[in-house]
N, C-alpha and C. Protein backbone atom coordinates (compact mmCIF):
# COMPACT_ATOMS: atom_id res chain seq x y z
N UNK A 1 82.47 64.87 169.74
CA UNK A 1 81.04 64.89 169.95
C UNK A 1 80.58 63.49 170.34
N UNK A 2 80.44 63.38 171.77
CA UNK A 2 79.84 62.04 172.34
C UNK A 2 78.10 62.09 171.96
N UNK A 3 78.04 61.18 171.13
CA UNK A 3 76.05 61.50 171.05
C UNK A 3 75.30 60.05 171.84
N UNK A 4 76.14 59.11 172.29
CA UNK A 4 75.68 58.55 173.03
C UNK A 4 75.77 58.29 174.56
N UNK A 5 75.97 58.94 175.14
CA UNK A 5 76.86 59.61 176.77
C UNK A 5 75.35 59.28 177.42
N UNK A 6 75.34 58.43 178.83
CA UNK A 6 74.80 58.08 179.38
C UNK A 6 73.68 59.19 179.75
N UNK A 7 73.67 60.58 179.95
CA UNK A 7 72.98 61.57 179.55
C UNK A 7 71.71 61.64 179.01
N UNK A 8 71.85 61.39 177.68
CA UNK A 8 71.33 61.25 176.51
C UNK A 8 70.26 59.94 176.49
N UNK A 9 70.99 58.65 177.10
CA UNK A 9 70.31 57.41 177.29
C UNK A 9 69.02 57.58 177.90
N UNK A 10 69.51 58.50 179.03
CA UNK A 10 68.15 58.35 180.48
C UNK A 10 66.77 59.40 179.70
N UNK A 11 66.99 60.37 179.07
CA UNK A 11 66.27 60.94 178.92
C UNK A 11 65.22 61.02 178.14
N UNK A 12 65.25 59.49 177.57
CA UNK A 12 64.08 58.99 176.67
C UNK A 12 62.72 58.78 177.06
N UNK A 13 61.34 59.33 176.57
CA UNK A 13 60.46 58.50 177.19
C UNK A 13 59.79 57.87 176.55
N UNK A 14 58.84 57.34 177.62
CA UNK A 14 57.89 56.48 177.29
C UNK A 14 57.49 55.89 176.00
N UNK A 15 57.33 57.00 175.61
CA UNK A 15 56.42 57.23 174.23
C UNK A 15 57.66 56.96 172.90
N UNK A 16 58.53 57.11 173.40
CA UNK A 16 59.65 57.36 172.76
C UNK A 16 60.26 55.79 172.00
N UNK A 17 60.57 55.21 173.66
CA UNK A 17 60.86 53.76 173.49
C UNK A 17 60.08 52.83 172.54
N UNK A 18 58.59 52.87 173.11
CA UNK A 18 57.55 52.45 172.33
C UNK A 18 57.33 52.11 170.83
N UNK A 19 57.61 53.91 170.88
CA UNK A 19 57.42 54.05 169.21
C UNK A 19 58.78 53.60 168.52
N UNK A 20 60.26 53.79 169.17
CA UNK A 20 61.11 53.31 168.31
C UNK A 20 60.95 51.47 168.39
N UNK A 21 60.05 50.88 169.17
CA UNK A 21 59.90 49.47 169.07
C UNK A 21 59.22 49.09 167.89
N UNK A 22 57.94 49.93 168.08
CA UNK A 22 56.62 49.54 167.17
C UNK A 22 57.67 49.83 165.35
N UNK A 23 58.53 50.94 165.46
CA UNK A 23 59.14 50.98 164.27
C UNK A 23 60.23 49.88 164.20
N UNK A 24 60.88 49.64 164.72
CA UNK A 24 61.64 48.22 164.78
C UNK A 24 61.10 46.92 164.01
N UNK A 25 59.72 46.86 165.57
CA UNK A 25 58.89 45.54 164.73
C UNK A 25 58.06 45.79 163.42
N UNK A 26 57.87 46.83 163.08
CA UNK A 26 57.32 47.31 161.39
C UNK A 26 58.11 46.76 160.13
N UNK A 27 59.90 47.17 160.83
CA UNK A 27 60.65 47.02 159.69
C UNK A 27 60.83 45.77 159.71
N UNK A 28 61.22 44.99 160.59
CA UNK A 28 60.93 43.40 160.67
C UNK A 28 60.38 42.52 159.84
N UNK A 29 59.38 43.44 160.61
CA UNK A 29 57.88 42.29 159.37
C UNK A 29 57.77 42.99 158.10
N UNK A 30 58.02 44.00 157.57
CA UNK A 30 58.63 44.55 155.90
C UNK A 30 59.30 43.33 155.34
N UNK A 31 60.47 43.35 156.41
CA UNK A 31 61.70 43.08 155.67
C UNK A 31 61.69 41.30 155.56
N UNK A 32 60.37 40.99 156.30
CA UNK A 32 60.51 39.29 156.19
C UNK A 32 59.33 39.53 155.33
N UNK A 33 58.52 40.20 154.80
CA UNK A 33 57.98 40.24 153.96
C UNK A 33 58.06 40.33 152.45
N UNK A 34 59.49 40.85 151.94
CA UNK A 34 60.19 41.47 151.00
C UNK A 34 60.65 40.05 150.70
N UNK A 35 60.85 39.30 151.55
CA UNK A 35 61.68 37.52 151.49
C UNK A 35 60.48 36.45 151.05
N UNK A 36 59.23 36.83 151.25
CA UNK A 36 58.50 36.11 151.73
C UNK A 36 56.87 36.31 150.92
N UNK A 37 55.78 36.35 151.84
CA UNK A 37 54.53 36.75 150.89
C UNK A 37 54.20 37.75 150.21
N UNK A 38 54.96 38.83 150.63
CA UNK A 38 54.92 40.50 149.53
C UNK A 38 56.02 40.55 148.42
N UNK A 39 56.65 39.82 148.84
CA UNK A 39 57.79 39.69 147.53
C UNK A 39 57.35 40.20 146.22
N UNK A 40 56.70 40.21 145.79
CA UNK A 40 55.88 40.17 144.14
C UNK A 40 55.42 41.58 144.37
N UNK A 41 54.62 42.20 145.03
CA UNK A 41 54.30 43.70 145.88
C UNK A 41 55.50 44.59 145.75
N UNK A 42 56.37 43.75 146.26
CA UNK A 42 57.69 44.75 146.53
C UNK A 42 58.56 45.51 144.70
N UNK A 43 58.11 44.33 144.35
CA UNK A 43 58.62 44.97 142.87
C UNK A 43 58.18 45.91 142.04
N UNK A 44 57.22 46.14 142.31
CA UNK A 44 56.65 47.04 141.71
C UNK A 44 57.10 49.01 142.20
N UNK A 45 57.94 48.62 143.27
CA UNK A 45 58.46 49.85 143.58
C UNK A 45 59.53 49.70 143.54
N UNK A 46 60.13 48.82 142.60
CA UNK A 46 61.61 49.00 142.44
C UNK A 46 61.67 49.77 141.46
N UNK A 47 62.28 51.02 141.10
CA UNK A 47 62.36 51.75 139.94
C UNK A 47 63.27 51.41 138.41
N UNK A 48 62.64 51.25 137.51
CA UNK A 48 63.38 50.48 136.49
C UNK A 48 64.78 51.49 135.96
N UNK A 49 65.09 52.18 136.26
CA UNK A 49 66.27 52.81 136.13
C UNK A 49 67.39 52.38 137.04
N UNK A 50 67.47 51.37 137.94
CA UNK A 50 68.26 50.72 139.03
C UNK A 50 68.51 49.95 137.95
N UNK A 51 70.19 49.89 137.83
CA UNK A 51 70.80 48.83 137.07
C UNK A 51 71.26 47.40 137.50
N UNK A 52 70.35 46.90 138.19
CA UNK A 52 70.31 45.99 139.28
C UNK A 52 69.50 44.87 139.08
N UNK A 53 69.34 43.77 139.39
CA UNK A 53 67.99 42.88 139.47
C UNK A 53 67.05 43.21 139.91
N UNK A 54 65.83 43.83 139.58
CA UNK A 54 64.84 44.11 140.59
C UNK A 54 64.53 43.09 141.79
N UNK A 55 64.34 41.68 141.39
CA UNK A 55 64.24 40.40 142.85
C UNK A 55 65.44 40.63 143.63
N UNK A 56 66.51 40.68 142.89
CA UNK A 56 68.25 41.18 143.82
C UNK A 56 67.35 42.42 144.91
N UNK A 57 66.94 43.43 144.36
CA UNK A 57 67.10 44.82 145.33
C UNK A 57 66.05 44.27 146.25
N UNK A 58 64.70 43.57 145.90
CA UNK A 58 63.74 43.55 147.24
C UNK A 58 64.36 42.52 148.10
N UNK A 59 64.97 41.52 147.62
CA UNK A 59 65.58 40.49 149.01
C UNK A 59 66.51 41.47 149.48
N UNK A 60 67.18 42.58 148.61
CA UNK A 60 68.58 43.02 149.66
C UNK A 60 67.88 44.08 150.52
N UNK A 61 67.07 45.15 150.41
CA UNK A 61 66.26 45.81 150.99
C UNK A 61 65.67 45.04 151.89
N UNK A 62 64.73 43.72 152.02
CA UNK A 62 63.99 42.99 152.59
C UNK A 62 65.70 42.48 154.50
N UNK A 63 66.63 42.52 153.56
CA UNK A 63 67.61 42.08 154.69
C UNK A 63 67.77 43.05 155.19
N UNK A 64 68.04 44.31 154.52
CA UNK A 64 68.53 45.51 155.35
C UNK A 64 67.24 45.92 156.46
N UNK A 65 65.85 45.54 155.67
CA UNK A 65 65.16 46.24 156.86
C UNK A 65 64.79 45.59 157.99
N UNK A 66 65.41 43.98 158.17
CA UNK A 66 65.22 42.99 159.11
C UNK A 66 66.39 43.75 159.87
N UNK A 67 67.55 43.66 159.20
CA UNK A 67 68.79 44.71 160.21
C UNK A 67 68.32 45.56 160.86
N UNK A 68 67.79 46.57 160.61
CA UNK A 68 67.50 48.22 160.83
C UNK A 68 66.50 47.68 162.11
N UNK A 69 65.25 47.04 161.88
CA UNK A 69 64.18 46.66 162.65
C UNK A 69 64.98 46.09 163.59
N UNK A 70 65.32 45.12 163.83
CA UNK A 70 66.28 44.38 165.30
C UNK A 70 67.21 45.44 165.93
N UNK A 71 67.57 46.55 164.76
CA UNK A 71 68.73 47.14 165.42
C UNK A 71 68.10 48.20 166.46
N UNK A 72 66.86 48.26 165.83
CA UNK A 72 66.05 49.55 166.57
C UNK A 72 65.49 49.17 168.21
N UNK A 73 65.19 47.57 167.72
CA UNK A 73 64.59 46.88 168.81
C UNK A 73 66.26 46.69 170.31
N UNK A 74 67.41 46.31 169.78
CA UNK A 74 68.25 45.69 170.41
C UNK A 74 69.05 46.31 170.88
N UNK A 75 69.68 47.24 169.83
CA UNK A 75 71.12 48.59 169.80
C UNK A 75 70.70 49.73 170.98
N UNK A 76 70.24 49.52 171.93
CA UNK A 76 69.98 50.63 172.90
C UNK A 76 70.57 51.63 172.92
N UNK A 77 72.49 51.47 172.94
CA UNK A 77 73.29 51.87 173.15
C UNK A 77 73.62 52.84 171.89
N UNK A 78 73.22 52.32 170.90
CA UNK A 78 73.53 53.12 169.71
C UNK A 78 72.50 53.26 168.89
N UNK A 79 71.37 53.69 169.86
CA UNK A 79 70.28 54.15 168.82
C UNK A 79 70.00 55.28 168.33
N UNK A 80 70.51 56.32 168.89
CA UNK A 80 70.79 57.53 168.34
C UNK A 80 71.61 57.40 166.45
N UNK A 81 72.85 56.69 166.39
CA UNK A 81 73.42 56.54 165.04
C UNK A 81 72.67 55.51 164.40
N UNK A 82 71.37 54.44 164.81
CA UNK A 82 70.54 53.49 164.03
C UNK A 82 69.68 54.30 163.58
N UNK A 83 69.01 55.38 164.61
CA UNK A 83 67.59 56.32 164.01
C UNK A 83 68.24 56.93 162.94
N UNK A 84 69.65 57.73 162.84
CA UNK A 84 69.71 58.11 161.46
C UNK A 84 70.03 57.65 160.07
N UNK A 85 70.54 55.71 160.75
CA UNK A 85 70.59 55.07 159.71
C UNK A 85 69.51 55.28 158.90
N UNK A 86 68.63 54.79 159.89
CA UNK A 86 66.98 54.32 159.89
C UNK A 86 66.61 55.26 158.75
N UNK A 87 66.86 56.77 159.55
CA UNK A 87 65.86 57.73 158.57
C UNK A 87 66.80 58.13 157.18
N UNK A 88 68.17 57.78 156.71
CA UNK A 88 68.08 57.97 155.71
C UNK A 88 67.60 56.68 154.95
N UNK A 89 67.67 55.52 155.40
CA UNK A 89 67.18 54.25 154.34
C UNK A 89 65.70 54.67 153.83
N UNK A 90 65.14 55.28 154.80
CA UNK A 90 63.76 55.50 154.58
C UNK A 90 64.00 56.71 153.27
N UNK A 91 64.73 57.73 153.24
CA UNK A 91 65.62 58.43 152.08
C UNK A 91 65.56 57.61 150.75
N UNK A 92 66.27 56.54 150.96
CA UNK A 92 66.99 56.25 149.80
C UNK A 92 65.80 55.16 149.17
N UNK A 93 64.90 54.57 149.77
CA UNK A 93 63.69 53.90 149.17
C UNK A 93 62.63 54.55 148.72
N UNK A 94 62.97 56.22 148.95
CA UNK A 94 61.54 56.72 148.74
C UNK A 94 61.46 56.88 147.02
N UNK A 95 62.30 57.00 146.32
CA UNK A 95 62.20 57.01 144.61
C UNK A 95 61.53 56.11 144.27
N UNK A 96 61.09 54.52 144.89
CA UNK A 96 60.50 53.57 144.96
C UNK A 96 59.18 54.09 145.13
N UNK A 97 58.41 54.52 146.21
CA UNK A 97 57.27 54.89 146.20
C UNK A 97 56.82 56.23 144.95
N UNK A 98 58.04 57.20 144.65
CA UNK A 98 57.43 57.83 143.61
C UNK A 98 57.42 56.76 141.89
N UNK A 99 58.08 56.16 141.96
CA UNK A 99 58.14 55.27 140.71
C UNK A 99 57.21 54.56 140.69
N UNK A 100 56.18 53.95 141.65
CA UNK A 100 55.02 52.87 141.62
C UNK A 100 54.24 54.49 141.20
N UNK A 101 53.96 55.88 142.14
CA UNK A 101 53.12 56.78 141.12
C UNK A 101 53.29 56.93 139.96
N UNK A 102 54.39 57.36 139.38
CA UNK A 102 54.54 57.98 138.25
C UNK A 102 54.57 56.85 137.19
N UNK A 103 54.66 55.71 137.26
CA UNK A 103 54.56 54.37 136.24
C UNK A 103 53.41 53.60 136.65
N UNK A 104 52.46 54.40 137.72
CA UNK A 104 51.19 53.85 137.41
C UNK A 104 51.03 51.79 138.31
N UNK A 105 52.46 51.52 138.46
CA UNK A 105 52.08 50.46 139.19
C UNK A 105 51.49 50.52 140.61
N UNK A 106 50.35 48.57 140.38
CA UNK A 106 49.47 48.96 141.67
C UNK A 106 49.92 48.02 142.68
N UNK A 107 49.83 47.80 143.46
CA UNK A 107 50.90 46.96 144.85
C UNK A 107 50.37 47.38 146.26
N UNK A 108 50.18 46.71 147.01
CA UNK A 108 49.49 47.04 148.60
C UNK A 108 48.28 47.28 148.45
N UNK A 109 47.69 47.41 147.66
CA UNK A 109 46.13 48.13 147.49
C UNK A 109 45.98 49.49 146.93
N UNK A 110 47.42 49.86 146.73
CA UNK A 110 47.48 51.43 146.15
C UNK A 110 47.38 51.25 144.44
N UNK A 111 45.98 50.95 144.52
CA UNK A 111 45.80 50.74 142.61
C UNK A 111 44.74 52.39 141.81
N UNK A 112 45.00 53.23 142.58
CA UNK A 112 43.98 54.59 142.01
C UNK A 112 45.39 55.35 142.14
N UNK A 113 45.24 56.41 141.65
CA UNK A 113 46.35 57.61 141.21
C UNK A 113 46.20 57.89 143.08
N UNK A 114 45.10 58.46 143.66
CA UNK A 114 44.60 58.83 144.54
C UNK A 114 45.44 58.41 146.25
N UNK A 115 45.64 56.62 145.73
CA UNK A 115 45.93 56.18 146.71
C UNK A 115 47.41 55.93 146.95
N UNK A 116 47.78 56.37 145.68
CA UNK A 116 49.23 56.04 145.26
C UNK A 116 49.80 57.45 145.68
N UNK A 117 48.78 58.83 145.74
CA UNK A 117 49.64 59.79 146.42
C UNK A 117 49.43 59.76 147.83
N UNK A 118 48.42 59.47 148.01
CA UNK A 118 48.16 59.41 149.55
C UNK A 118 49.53 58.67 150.68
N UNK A 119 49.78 57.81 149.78
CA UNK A 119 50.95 57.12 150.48
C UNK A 119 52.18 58.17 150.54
N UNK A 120 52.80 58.46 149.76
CA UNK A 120 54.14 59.84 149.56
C UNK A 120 53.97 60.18 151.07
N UNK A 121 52.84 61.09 151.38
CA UNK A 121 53.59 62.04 152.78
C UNK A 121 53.71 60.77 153.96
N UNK A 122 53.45 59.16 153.93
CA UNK A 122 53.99 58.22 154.75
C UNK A 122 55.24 57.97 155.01
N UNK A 123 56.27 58.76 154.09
CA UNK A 123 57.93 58.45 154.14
C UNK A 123 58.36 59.67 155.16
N UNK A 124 57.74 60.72 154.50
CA UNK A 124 58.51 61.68 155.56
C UNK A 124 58.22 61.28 157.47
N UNK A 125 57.00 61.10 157.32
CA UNK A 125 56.27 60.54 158.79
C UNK A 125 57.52 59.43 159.17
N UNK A 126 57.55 58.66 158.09
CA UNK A 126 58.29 57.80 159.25
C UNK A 126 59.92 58.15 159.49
N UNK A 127 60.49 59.02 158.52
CA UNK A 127 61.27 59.52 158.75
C UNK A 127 61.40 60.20 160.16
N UNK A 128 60.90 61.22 160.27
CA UNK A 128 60.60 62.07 161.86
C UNK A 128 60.73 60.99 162.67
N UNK A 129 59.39 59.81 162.94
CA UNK A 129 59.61 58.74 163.90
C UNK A 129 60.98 58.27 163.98
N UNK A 130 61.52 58.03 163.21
CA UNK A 130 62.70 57.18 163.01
C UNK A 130 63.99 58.37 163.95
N UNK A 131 63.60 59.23 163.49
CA UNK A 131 64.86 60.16 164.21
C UNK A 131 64.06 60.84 165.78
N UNK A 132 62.95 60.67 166.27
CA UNK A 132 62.62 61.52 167.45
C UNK A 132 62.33 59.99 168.40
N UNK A 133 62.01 58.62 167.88
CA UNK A 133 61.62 57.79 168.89
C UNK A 133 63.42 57.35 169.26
N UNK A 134 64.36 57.84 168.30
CA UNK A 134 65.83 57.09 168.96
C UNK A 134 66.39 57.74 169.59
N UNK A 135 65.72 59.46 169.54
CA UNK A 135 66.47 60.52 169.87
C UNK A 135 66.94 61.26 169.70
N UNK A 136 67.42 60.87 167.69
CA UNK A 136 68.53 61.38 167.21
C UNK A 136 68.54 62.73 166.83
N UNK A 137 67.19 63.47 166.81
CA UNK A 137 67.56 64.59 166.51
C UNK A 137 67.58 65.74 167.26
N UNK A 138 66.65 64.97 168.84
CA UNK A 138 67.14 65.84 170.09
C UNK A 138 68.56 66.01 170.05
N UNK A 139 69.34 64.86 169.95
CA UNK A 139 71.09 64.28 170.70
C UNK A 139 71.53 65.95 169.25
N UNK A 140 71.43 65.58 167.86
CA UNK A 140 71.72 66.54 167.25
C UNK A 140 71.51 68.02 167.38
N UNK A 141 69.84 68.44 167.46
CA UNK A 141 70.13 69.90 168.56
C UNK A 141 70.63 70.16 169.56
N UNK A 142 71.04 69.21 170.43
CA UNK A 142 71.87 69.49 171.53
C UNK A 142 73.16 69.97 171.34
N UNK A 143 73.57 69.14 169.98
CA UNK A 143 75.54 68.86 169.87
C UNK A 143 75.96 70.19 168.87
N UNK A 144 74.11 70.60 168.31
CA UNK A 144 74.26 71.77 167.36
C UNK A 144 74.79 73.01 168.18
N UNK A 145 74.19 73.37 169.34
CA UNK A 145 74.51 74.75 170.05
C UNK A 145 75.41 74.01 170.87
């Protein structure tokens, strides 16, 4: 199963490119953010059941999403296998956003119960982006039939 075959490359558009940029440069500035002035923000969605350093997980998260972001921006060639990096990292951080609800911590401005759910259906969203601006899940219904 070739999922990146020159094929596949051309048939991206517009809208497509764009949005896997604008998600690129998002994770970027996250992930130099996680290093940097949100640092303190970021902890509060680290879930205390991670047997880990909480400052350890937001700098290592904060690197991975500088990776992911450049990779989205640069990896042309292999953006089909980055979008599904992409969309499971977005997976594996989301226990983070339910742990700032359910423990009540406030961070970004999400300090009401209200605003803290409002955020939740933002993971799946960027999930979808993450897999339709790289391609990846056209290239996958294709390779499905």
């Amino acid at each position: 199963m070739n999922i990146t075959n020159t094929q596949n490359l051309e048939k991206m558009s517009l809208a497509q490119n764009i949005s896997r940029h604008i998600l690129g440069l998002f994770l970027t500035t996250a992930g130099i953010s996680h290093l940097t002035w949100n640092r303190t923000e970021f902890l509060a969605q680290v879930p205390p059941w991670i047997p880990v350093n909480a400052d350890l997980v937001v700098l290592l998260s904060g690197v991975v999403e500088i990776t992911l972001g450049l990779s989205l921006i640069l990896l042309f060639k292999y953006r089909i296998q980055v979008g599904w990096i992409v969309a499971a990292f977005f997976v594996l951080v989301f226990p983070g956003n339910i742990a700032q609800l359910v423990e009540h911590r406030n961070a970004f401005g999400l300090n009401t119960e209200l605003a803290r759910w409002l955020r939740l259906p933002l993971q799946p969203i960027l999930i979808l982006v993450a897999l339709w601006s790289t391609g990846a899940w056209h290239s996958w219904r294709k390779n499905k039939n």
